[in-house]
C-alpha atoms as a PDB file:
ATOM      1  CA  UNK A   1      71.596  90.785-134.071  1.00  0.00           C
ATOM      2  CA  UNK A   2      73.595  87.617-135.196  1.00  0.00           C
ATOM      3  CA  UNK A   3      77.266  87.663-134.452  1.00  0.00           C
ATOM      4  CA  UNK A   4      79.333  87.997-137.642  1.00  0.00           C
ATOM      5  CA  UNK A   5      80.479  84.372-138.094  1.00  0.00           C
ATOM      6  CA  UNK A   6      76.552  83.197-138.441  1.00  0.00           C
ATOM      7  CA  UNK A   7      76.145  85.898-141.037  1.00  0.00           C
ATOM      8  CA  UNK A   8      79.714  84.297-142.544  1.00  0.00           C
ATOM      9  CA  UNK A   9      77.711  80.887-142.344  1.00  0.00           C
ATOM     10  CA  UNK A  10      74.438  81.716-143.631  1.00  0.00           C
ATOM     11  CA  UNK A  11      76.283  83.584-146.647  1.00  0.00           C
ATOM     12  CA  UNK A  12      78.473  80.481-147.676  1.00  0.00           C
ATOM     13  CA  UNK A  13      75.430  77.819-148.494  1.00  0.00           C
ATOM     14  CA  UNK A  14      76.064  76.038-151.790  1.00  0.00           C
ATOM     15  CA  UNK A  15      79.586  76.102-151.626  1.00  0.00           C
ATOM     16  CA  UNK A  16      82.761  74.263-150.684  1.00  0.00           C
ATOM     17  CA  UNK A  17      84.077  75.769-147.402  1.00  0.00           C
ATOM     18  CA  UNK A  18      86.658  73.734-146.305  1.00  0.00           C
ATOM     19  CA  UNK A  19      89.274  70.158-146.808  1.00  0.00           C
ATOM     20  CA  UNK A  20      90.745  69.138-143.621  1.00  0.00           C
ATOM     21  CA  UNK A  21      94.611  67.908-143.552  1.00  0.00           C
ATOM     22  CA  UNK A  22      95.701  64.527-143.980  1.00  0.00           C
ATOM     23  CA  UNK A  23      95.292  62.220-141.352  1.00  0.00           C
ATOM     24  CA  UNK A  24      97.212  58.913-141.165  1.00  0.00           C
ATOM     25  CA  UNK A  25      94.837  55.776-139.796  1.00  0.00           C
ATOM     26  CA  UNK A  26      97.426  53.533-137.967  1.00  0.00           C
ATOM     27  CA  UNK A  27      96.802  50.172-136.494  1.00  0.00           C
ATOM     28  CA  UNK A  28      97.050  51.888-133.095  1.00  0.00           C
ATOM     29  CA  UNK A  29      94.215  54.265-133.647  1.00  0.00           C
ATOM     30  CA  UNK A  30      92.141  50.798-135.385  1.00  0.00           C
ATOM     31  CA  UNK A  31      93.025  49.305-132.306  1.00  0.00           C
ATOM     32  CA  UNK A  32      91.817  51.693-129.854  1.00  0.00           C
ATOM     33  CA  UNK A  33      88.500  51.890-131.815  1.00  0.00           C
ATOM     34  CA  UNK A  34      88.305  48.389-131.380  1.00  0.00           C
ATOM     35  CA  UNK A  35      88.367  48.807-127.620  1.00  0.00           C
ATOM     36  CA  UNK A  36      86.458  51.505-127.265  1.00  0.00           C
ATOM     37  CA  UNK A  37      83.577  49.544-128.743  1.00  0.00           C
ATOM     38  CA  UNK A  38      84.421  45.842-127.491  1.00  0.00           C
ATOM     39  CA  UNK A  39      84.656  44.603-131.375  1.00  0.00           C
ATOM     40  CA  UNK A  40      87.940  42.761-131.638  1.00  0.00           C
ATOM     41  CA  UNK A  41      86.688  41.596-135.349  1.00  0.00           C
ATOM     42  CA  UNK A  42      89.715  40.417-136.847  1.00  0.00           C
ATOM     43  CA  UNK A  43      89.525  41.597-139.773  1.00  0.00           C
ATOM     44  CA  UNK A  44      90.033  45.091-138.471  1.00  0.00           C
ATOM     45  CA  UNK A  45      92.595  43.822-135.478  1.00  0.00           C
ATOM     46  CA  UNK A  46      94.585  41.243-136.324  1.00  0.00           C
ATOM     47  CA  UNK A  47      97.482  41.516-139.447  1.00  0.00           C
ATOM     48  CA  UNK A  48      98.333  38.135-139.698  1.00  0.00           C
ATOM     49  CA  UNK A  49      94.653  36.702-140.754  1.00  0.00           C
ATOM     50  CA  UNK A  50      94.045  39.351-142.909  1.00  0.00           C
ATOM     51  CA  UNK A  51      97.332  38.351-145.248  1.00  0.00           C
ATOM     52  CA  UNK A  52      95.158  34.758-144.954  1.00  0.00           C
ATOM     53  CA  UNK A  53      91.860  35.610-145.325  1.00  0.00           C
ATOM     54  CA  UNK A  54      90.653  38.816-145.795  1.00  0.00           C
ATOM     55  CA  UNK A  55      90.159  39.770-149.624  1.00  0.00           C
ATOM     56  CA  UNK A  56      92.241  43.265-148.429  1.00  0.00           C
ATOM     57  CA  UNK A  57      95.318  40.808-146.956  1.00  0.00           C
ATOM     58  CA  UNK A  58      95.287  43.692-144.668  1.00  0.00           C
ATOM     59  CA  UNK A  59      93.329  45.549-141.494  1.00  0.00           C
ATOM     60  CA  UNK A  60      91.169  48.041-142.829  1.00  0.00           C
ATOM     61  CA  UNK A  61      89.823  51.097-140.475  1.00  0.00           C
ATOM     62  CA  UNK A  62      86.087  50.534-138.861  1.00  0.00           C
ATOM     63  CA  UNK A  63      83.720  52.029-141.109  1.00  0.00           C
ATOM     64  CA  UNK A  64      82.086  53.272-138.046  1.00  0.00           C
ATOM     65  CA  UNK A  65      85.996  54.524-137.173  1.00  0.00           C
ATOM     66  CA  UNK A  66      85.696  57.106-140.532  1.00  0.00           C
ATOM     67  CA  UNK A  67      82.404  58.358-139.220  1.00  0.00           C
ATOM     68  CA  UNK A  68      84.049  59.174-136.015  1.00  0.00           C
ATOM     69  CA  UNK A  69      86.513  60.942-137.386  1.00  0.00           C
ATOM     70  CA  UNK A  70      84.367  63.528-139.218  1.00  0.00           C
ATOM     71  CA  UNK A  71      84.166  65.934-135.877  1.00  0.00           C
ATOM     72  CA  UNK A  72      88.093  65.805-135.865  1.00  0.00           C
ATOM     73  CA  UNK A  73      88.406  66.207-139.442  1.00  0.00           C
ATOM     74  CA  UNK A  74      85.349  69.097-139.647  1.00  0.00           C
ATOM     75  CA  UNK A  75      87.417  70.874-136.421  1.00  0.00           C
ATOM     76  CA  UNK A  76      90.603  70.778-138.869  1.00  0.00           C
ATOM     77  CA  UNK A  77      88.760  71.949-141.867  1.00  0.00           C
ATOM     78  CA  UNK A  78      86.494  74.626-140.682  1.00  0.00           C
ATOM     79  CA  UNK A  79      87.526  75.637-137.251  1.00  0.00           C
ATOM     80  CA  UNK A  80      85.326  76.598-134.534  1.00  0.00           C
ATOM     81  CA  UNK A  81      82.160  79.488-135.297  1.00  0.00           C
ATOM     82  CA  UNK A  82      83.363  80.929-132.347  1.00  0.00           C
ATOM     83  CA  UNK A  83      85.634  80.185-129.303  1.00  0.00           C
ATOM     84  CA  UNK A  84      84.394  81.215-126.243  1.00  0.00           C
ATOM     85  CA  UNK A  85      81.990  79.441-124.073  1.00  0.00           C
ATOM     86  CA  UNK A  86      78.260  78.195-123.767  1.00  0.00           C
ATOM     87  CA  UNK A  87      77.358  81.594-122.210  1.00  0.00           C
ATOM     88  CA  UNK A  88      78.144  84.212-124.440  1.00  0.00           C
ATOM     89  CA  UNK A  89      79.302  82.369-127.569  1.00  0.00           C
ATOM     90  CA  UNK A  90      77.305  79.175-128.402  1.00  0.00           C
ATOM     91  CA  UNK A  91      78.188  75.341-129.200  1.00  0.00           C
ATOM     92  CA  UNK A  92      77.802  72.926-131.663  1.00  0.00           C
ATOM     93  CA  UNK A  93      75.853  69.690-131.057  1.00  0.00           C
ATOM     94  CA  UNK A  94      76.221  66.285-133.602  1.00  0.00           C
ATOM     95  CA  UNK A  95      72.045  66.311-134.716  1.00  0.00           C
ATOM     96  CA  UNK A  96      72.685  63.042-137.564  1.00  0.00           C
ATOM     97  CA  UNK A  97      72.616  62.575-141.165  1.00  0.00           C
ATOM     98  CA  UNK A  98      70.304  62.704-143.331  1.00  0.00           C
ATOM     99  CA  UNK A  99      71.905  60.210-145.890  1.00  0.00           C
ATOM    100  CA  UNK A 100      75.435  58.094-144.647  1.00  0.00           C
ATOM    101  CA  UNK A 101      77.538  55.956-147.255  1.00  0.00           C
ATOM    102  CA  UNK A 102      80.408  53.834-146.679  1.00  0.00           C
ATOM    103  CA  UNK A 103      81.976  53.610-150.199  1.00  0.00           C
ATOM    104  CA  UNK A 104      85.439  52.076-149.803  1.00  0.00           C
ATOM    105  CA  UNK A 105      87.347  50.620-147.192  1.00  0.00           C
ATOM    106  CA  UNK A 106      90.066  52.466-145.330  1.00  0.00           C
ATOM    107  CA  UNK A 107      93.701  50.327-145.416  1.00  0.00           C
ATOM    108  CA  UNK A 108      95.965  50.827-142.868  1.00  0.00           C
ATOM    109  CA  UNK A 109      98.193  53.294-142.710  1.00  0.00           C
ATOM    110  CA  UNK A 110      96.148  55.013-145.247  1.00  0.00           C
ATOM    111  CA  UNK A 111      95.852  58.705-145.073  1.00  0.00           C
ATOM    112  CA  UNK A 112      92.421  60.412-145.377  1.00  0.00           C
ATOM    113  CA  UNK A 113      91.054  63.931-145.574  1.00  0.00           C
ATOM    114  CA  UNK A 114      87.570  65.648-145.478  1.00  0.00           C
ATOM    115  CA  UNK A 115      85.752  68.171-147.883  1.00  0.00           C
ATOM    116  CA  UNK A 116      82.976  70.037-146.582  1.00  0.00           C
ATOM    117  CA  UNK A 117      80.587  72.096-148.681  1.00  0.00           C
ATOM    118  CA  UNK A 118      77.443  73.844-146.854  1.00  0.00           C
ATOM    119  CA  UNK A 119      74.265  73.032-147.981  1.00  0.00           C
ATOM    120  CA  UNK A 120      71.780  74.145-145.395  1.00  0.00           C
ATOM    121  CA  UNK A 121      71.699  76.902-142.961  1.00  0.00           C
ATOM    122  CA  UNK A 122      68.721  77.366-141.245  1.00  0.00           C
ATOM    123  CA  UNK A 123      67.092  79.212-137.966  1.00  0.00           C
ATOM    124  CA  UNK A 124      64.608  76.253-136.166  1.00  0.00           C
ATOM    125  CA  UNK A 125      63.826  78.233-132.608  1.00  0.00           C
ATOM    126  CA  UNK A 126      65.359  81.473-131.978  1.00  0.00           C
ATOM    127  CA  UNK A 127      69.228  81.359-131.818  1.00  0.00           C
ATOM    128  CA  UNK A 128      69.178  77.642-132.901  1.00  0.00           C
ATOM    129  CA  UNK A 129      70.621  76.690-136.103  1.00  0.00           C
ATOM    130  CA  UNK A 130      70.333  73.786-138.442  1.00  0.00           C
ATOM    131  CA  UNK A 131      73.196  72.939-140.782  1.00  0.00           C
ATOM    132  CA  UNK A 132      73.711  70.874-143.540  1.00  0.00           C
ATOM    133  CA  UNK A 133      77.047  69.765-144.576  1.00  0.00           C
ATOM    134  CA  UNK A 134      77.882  67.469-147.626  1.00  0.00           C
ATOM    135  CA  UNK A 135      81.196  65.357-146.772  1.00  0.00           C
ATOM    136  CA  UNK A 136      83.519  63.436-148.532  1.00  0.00           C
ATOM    137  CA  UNK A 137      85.495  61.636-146.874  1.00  0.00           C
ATOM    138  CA  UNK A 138      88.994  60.997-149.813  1.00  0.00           C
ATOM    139  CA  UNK A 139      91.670  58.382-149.468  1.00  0.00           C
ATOM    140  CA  UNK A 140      94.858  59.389-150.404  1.00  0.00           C
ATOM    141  CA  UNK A 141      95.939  57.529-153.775  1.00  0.00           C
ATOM    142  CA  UNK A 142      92.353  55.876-154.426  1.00  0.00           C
ATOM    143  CA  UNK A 143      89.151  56.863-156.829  1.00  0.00           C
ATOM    144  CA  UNK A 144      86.335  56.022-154.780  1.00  0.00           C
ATOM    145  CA  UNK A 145      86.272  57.821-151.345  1.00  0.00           C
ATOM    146  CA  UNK A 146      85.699  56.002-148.184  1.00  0.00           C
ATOM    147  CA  UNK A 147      82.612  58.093-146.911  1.00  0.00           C
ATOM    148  CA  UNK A 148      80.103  60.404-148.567  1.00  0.00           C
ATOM    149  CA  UNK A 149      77.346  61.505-146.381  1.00  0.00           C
ATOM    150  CA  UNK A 150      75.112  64.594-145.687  1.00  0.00           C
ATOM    151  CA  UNK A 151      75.792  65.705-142.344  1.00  0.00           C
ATOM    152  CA  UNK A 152      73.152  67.879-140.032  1.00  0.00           C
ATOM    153  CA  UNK A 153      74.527  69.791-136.856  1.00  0.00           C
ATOM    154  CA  UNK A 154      72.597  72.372-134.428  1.00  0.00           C
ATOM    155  CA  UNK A 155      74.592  75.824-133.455  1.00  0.00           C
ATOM    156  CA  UNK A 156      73.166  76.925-130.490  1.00  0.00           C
ATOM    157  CA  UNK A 157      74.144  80.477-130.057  1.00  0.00           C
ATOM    158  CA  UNK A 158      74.907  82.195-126.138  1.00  0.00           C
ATOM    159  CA  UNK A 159      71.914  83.893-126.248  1.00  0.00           C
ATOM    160  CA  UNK A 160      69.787  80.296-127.310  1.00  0.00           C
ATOM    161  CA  UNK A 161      71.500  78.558-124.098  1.00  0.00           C
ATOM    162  CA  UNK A 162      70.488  80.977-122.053  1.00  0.00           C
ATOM    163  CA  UNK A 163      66.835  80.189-123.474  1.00  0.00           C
ATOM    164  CA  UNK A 164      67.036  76.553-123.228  1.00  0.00           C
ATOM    165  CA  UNK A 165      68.930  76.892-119.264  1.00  0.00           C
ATOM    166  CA  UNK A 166      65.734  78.926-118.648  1.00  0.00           C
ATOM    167  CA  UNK A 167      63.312  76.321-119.542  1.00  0.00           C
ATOM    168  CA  UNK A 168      64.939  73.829-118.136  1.00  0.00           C
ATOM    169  CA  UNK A 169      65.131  75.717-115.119  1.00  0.00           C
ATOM    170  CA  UNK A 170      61.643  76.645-115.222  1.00  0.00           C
ATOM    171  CA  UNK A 171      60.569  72.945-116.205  1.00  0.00           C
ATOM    172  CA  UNK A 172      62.368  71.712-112.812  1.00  0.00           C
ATOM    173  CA  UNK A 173      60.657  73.595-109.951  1.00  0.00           C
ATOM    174  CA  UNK A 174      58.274  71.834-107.852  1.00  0.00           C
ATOM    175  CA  UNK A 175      54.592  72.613-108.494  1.00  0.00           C
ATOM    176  CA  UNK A 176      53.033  75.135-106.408  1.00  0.00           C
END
């Protein structure tokens, strides 16, 4: 039997299911992006060029920064499908997009938020799930939005790990 918040999930494709809170992108958190992936690109980094020579005449957020943001912003907006462990209550695992735009950059100090609607839900081995989320990623104040993509996750139930531990397991041993 599926536990009650797949049965939740599986009921809710086609619609809108959740916006996250705002979330302010400061120079600090630009910053730390920028270190965390060695790309000190100015116009992301560095204020004072940007009033010289960037067309925004300010930094403007990674594009790659907004993508990263969608597990934050999805955590805010939908919570977890359940809280308890690998074991006994399953995980969620990043599995790509199927289609990724980056529509508008993000100023700093710009606030952003997420809508999430479910468009797929679907079992691919036993206790293994495919979703399908469409995202928009909204800036606070502008038309466009910064991000619109179609995002595809696996939920991988207790009862699935316990599956894929077993092969694993089985796949290890030494041959006889």
């Amino acid at each position: 039997m599926l536990q009650p918040a797949i049965e939740r999930l599986r009921s809710q494709v086609g619609q809108a299911i959740g916006t996250s809170p705002w979330l302010v992108i400061d120079q600090a958190r630009i910053d730390a992006f920028a270190q965390a992936t060695n790309d000190p690109d100015p116009m992301h980094v560095d204020p004072d060029w940007c009033r010289r020579e960037s067309p925004f005449k300010t930094t403007i957020a990674f594009g790659f920064l907004t993508v990263a943001m969608l597990t934050h912003l999805s955590h805010e907006a939908l919570g977890w499908i359940n809280s308890t462990g690998a074991d006994d209550g399953g995980y969620a695992l990043n599995y790509g997009f199927n289609r990724l735009r980056l529509v508008e950059p993000v100023p700093v100090n710009s606030r952003i938020r997420a809508h999430f609607t479910l468009l797929g839900f679907a079992e691919v081995r036993p206790d293994e799930f495919k979703t399908t989320y469409g995202v928009t990623v909204e800036i606070e104040g502008r038309e466009r939005p910064a991000l619109v993509a179609e995002w595809l996750g696996m939920w991988v139930s207790g009862a699935g790990h316990q599956r894929i531990i077993a092969k694993q397991t089985a796949n290890q041993r030494p041959p006889s």
